[in-house]
ModelCIF file with pLDDT and N, C-alpha, C, O atoms, coordinates in Angstrom:
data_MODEL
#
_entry.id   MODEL 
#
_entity.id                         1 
_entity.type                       polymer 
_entity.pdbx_number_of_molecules   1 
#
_entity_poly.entity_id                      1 
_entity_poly.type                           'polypeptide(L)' 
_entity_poly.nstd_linkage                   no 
_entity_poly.nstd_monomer                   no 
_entity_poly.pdbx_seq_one_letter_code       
;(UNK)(UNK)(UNK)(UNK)(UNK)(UNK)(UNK)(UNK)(UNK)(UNK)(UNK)(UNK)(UNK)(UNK)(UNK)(UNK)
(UNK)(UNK)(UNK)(UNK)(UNK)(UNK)(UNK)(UNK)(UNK)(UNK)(UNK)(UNK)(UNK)(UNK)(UNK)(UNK)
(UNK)(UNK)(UNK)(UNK)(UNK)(UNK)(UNK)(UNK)(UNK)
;
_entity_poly.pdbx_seq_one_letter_code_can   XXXXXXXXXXXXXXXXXXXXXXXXXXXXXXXXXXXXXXXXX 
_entity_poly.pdbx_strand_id                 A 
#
loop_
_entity_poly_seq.entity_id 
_entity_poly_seq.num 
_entity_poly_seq.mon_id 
_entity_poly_seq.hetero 
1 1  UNK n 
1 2  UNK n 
1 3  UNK n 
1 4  UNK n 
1 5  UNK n 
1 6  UNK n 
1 7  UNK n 
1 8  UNK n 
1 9  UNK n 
1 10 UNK n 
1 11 UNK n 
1 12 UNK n 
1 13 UNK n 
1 14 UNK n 
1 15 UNK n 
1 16 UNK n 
1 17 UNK n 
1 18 UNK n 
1 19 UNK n 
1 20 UNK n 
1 21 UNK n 
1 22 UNK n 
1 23 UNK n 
1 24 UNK n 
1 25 UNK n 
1 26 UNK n 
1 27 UNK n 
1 28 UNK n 
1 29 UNK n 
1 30 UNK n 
1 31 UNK n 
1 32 UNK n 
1 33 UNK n 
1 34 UNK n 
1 35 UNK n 
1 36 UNK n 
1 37 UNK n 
1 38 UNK n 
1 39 UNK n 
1 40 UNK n 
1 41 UNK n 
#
_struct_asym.id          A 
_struct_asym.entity_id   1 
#
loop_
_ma_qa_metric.id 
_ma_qa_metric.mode 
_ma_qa_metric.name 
_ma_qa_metric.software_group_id 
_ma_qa_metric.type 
1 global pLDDT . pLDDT 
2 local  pLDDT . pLDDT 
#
_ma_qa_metric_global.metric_id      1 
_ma_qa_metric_global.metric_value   95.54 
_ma_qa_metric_global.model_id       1 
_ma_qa_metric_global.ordinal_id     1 
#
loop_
_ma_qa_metric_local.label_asym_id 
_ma_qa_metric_local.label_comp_id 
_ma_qa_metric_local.label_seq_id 
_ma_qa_metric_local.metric_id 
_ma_qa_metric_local.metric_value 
_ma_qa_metric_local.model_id 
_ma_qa_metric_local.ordinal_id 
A UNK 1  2 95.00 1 1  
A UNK 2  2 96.00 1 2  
A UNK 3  2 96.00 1 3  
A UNK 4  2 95.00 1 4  
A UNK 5  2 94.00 1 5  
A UNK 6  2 93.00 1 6  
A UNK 7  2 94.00 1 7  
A UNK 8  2 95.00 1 8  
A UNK 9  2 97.00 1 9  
A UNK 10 2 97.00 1 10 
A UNK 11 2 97.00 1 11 
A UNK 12 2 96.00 1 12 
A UNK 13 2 96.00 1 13 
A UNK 14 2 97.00 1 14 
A UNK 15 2 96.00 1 15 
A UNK 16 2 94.00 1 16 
A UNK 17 2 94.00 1 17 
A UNK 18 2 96.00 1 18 
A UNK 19 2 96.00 1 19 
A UNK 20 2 95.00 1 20 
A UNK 21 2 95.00 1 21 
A UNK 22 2 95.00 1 22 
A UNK 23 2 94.00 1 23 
A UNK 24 2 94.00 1 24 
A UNK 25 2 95.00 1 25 
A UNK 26 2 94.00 1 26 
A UNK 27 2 94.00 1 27 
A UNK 28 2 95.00 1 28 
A UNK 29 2 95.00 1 29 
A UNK 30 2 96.00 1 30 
A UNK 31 2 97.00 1 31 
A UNK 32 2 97.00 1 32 
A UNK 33 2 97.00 1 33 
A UNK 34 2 97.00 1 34 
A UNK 35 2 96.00 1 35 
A UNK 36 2 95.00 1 36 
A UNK 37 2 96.00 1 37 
A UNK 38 2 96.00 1 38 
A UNK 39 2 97.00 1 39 
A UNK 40 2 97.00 1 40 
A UNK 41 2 96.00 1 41 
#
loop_
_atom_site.group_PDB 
_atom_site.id 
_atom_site.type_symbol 
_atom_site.label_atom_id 
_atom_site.label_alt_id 
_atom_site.label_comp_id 
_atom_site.label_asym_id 
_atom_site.label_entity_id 
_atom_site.label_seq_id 
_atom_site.pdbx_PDB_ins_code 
_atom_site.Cartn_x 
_atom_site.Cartn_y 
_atom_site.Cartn_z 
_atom_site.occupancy 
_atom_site.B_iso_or_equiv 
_atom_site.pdbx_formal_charge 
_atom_site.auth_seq_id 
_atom_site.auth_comp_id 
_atom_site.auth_asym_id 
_atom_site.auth_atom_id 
_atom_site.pdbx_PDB_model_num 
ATOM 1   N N  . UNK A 1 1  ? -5.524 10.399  15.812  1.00 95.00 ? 1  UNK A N  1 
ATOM 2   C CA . UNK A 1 1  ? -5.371 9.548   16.979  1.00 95.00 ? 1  UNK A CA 1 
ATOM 3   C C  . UNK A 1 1  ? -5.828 8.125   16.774  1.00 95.00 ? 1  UNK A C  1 
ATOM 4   O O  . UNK A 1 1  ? -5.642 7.355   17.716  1.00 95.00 ? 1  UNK A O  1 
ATOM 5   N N  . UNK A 1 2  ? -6.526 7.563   15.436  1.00 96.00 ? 2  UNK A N  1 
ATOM 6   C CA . UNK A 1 2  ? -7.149 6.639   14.878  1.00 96.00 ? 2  UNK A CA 1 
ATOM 7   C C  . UNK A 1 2  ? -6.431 5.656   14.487  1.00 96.00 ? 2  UNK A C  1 
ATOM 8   O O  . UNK A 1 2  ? -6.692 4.481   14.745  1.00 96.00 ? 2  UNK A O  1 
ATOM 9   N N  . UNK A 1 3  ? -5.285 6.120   13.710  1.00 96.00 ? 3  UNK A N  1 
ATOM 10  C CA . UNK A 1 3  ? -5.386 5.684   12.282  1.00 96.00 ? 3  UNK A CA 1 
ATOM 11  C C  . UNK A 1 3  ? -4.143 4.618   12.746  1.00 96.00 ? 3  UNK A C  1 
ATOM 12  O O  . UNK A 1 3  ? -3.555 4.560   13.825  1.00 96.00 ? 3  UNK A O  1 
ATOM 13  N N  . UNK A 1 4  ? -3.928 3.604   11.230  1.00 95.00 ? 4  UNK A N  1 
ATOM 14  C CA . UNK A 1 4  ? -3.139 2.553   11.311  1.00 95.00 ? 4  UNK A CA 1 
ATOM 15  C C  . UNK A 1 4  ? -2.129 2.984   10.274  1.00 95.00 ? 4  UNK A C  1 
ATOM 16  O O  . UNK A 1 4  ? -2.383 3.202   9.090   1.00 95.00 ? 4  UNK A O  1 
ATOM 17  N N  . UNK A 1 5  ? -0.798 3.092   10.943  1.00 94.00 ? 5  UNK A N  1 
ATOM 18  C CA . UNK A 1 5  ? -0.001 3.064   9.658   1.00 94.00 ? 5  UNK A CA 1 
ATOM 19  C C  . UNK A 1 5  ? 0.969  2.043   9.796   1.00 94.00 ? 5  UNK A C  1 
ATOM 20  O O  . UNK A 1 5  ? 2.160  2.351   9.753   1.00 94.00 ? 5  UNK A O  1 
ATOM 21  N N  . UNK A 1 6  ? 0.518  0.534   10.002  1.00 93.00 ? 6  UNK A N  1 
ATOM 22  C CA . UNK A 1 6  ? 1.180  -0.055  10.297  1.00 93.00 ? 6  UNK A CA 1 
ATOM 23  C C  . UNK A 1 6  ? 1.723  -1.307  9.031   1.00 93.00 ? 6  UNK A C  1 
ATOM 24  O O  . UNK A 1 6  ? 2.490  -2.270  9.046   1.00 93.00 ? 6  UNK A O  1 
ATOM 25  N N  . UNK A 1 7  ? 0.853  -0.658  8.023   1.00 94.00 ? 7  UNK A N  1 
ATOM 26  C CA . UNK A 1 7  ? 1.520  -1.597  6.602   1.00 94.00 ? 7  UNK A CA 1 
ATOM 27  C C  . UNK A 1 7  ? 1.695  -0.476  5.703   1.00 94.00 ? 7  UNK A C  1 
ATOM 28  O O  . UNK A 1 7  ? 1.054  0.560   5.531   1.00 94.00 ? 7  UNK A O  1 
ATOM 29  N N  . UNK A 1 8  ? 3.137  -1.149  4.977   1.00 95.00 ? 8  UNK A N  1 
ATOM 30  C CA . UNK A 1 8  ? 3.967  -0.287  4.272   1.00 95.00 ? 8  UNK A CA 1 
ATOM 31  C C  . UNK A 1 8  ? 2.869  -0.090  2.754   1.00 95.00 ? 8  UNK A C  1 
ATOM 32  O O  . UNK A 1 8  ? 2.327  -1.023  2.163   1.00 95.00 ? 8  UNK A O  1 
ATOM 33  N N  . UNK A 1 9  ? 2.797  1.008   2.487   1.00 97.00 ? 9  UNK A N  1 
ATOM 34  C CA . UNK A 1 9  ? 1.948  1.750   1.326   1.00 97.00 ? 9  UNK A CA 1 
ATOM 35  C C  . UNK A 1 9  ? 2.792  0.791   0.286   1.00 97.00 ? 9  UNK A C  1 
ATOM 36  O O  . UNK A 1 9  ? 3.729  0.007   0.441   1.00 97.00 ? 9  UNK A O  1 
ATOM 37  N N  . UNK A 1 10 ? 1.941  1.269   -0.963  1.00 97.00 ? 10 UNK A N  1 
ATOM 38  C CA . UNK A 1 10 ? 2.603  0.709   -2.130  1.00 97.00 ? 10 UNK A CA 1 
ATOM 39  C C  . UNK A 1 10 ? 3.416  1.764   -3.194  1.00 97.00 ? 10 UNK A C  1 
ATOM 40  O O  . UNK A 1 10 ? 2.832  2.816   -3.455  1.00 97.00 ? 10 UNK A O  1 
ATOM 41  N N  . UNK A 1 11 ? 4.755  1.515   -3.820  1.00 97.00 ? 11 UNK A N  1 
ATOM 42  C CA . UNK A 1 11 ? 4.947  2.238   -4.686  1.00 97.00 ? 11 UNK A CA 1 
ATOM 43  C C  . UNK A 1 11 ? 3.910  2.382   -6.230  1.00 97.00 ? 11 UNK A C  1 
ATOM 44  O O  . UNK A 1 11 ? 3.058  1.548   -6.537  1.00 97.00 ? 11 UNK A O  1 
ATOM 45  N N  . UNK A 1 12 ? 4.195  3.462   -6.936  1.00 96.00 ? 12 UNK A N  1 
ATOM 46  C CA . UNK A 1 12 ? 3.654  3.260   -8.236  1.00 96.00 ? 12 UNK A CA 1 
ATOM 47  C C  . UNK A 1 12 ? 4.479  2.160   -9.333  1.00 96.00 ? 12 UNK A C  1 
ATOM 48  O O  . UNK A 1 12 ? 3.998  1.511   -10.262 1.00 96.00 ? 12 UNK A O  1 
ATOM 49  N N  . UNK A 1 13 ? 5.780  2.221   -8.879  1.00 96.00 ? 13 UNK A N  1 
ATOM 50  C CA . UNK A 1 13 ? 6.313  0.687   -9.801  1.00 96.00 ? 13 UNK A CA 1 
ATOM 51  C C  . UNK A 1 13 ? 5.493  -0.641  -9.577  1.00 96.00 ? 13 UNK A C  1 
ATOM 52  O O  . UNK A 1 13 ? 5.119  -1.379  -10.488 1.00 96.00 ? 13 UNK A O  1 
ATOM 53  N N  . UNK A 1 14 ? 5.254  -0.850  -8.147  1.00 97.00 ? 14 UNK A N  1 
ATOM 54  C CA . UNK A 1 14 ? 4.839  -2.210  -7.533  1.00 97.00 ? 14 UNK A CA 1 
ATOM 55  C C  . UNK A 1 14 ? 4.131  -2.736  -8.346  1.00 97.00 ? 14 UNK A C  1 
ATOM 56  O O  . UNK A 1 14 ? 2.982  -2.319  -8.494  1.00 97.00 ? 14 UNK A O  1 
ATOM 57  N N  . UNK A 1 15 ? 4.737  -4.050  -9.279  1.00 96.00 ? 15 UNK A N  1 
ATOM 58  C CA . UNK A 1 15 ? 4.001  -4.828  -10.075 1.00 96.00 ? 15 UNK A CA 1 
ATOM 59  C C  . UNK A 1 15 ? 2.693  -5.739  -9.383  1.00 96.00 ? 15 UNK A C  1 
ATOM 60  O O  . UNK A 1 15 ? 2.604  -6.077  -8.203  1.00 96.00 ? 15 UNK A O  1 
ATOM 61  N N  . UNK A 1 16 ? 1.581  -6.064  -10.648 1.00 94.00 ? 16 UNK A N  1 
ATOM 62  C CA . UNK A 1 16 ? 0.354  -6.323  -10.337 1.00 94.00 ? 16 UNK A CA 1 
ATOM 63  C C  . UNK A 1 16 ? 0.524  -7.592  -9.328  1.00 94.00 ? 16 UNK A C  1 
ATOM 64  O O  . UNK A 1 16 ? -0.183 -7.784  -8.339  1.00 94.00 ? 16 UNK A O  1 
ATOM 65  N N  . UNK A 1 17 ? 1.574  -8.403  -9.756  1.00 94.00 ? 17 UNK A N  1 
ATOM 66  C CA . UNK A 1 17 ? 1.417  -9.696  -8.826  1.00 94.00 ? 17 UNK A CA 1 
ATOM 67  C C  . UNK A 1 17 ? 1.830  -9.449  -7.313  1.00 94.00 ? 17 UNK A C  1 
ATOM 68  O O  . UNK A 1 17 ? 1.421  -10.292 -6.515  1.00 94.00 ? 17 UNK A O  1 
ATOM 69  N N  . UNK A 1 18 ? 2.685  -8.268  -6.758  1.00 96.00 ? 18 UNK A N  1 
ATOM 70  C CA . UNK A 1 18 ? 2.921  -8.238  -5.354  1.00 96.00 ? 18 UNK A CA 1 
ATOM 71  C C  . UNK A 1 18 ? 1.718  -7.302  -4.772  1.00 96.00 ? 18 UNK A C  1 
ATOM 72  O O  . UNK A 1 18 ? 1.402  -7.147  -3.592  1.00 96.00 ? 18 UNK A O  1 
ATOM 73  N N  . UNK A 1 19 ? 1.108  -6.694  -6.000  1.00 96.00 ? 19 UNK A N  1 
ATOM 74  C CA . UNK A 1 19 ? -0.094 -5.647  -5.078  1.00 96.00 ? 19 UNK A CA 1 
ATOM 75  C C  . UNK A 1 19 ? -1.306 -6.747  -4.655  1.00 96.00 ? 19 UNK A C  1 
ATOM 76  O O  . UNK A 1 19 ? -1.955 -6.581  -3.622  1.00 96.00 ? 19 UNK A O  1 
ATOM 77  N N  . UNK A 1 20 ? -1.533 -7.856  -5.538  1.00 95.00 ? 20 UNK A N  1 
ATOM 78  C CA . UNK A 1 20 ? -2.077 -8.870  -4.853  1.00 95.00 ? 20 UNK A CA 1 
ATOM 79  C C  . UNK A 1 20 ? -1.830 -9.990  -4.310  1.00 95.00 ? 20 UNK A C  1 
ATOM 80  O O  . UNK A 1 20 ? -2.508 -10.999 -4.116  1.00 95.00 ? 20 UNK A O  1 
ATOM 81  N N  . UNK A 1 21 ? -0.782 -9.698  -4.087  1.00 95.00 ? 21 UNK A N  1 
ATOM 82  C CA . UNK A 1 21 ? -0.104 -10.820 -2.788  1.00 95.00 ? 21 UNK A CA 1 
ATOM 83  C C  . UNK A 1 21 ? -0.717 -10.101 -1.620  1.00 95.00 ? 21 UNK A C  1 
ATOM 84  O O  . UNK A 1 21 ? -1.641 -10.533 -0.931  1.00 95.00 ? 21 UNK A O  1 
ATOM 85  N N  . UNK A 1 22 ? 0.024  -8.734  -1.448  1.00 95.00 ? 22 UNK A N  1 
ATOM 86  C CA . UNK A 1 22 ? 0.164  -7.981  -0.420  1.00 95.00 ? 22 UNK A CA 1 
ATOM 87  C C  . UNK A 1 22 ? -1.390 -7.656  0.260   1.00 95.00 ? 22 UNK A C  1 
ATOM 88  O O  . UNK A 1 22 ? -1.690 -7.548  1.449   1.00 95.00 ? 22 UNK A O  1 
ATOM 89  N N  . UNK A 1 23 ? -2.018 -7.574  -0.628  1.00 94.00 ? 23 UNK A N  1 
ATOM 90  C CA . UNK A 1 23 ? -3.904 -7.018  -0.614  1.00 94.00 ? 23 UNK A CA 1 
ATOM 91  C C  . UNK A 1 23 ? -4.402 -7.966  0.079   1.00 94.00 ? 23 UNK A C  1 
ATOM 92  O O  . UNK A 1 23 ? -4.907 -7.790  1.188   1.00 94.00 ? 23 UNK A O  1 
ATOM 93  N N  . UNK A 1 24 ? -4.260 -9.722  -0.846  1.00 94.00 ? 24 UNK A N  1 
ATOM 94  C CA . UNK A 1 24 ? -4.397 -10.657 -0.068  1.00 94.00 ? 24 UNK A CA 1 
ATOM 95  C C  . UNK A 1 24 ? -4.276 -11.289 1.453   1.00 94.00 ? 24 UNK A C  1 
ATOM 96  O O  . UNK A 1 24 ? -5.064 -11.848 2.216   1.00 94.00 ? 24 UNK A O  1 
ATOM 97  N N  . UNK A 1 25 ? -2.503 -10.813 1.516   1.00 95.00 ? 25 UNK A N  1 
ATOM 98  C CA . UNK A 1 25 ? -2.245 -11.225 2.974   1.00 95.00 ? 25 UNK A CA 1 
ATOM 99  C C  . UNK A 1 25 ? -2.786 -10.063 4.061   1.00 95.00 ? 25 UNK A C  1 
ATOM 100 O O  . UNK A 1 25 ? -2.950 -10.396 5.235   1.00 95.00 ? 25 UNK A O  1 
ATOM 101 N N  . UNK A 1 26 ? -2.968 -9.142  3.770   1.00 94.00 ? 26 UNK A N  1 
ATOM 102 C CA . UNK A 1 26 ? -3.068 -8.444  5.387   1.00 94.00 ? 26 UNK A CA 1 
ATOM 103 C C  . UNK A 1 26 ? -4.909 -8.066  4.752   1.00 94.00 ? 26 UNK A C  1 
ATOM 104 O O  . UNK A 1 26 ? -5.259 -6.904  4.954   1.00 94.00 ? 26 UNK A O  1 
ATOM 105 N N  . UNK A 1 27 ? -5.937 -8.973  4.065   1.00 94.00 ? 27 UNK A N  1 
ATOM 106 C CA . UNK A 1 27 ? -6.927 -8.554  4.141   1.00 94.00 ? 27 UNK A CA 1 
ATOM 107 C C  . UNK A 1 27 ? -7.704 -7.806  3.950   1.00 94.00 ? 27 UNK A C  1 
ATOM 108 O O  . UNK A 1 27 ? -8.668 -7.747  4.713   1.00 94.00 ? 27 UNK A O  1 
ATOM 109 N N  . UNK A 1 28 ? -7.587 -6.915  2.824   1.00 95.00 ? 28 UNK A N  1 
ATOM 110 C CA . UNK A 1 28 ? -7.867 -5.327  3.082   1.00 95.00 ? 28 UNK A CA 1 
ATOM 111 C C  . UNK A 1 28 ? -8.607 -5.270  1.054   1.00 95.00 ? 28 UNK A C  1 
ATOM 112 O O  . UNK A 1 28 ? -8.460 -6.165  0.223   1.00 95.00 ? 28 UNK A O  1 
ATOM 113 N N  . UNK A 1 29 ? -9.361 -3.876  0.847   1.00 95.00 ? 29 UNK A N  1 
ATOM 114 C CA . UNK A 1 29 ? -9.831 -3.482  -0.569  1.00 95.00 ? 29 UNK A CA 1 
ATOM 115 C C  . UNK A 1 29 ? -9.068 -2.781  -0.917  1.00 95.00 ? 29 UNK A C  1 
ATOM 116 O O  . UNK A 1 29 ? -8.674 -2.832  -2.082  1.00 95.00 ? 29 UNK A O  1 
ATOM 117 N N  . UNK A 1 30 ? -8.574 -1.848  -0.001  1.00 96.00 ? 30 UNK A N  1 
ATOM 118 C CA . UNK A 1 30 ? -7.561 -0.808  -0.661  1.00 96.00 ? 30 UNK A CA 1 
ATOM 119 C C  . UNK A 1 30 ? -6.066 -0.603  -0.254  1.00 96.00 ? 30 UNK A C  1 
ATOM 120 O O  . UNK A 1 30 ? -5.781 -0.840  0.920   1.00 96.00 ? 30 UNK A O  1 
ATOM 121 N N  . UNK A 1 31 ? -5.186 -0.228  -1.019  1.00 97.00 ? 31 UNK A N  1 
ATOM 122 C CA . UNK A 1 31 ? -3.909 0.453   -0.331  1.00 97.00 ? 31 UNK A CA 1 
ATOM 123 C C  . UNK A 1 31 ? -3.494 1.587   -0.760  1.00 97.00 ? 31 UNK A C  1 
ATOM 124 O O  . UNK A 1 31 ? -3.807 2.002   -1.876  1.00 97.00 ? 31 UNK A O  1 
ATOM 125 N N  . UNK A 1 32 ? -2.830 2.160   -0.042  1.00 97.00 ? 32 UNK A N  1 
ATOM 126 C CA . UNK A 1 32 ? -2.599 3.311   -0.495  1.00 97.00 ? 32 UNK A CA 1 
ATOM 127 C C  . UNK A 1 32 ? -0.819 3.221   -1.739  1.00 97.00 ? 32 UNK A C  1 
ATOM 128 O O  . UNK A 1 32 ? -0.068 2.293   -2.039  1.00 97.00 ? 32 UNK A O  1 
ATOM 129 N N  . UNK A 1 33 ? -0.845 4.369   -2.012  1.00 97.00 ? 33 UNK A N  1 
ATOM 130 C CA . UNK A 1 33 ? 0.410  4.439   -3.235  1.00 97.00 ? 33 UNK A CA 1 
ATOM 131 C C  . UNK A 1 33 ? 1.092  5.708   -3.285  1.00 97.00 ? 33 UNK A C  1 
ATOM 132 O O  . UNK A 1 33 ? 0.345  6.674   -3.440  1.00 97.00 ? 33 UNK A O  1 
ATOM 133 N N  . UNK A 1 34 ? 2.329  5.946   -3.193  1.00 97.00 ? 34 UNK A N  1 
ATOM 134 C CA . UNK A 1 34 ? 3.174  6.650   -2.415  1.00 97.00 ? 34 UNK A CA 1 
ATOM 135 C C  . UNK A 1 34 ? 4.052  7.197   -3.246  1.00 97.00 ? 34 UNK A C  1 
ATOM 136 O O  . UNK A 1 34 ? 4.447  6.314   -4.009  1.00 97.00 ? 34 UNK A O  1 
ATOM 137 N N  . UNK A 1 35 ? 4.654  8.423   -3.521  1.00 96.00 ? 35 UNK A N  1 
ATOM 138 C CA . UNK A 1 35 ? 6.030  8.476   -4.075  1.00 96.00 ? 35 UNK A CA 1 
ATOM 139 C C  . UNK A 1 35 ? 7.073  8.539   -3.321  1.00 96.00 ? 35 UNK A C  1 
ATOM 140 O O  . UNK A 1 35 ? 7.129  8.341   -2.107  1.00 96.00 ? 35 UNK A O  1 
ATOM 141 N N  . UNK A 1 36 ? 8.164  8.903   -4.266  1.00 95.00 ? 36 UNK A N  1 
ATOM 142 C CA . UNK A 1 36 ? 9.301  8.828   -3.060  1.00 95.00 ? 36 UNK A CA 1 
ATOM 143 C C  . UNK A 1 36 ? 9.491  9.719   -2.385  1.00 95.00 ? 36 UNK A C  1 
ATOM 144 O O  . UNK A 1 36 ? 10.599 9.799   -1.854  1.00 95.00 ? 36 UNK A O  1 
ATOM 145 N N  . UNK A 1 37 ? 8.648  10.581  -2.174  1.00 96.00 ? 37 UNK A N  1 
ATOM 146 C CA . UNK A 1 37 ? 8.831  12.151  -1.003  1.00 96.00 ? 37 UNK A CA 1 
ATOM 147 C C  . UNK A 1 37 ? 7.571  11.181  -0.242  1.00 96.00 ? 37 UNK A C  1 
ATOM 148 O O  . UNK A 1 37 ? 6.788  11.971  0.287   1.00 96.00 ? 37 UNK A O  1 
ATOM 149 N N  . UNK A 1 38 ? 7.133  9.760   -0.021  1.00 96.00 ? 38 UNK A N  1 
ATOM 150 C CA . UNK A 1 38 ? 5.998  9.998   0.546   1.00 96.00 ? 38 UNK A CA 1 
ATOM 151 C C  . UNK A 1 38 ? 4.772  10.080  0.479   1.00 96.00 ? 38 UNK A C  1 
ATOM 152 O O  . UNK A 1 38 ? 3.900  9.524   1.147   1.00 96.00 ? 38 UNK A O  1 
ATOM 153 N N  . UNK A 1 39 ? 4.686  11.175  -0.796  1.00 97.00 ? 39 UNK A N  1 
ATOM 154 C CA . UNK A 1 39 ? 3.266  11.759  -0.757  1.00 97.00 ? 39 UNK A CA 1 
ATOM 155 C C  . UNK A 1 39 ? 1.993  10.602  -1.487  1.00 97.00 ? 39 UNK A C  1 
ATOM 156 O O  . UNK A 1 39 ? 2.305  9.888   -2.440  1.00 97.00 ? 39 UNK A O  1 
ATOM 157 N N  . UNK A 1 40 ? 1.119  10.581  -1.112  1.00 97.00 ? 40 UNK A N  1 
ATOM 158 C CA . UNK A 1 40 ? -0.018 9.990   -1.148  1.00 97.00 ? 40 UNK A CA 1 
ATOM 159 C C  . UNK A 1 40 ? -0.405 10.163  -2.926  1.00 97.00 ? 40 UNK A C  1 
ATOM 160 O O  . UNK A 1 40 ? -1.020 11.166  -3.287  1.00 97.00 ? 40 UNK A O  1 
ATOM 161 N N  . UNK A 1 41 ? -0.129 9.468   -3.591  1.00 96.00 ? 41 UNK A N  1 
ATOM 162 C CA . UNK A 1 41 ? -1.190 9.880   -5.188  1.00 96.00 ? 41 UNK A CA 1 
ATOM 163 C C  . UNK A 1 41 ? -1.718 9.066   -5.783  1.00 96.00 ? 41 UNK A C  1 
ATOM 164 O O  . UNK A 1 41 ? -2.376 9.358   -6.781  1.00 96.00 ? 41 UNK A O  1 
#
């Protein structure tokens, strides 16, 4: 009932320069990383 899923996770392709664009702009230490079913790894 908490939670935010309001920024798109990252793939495991997502090169180093958009994971710190992306980290940068919305503020944050972590993101999460996703395959294509979704799942969290």
């Amino acid at each position: 009932g908490v939670l935010d899923n309001g920024i798109d996770p990252l793939a495991p392709d997502t090169p180093l320069v958009e994971v710190t664009r992306r980290m940068a702009t919305y503020d944050l230490v972590a993101m999460p990383v996703v395959d294509r079913t979704n799942r969290l790894v």
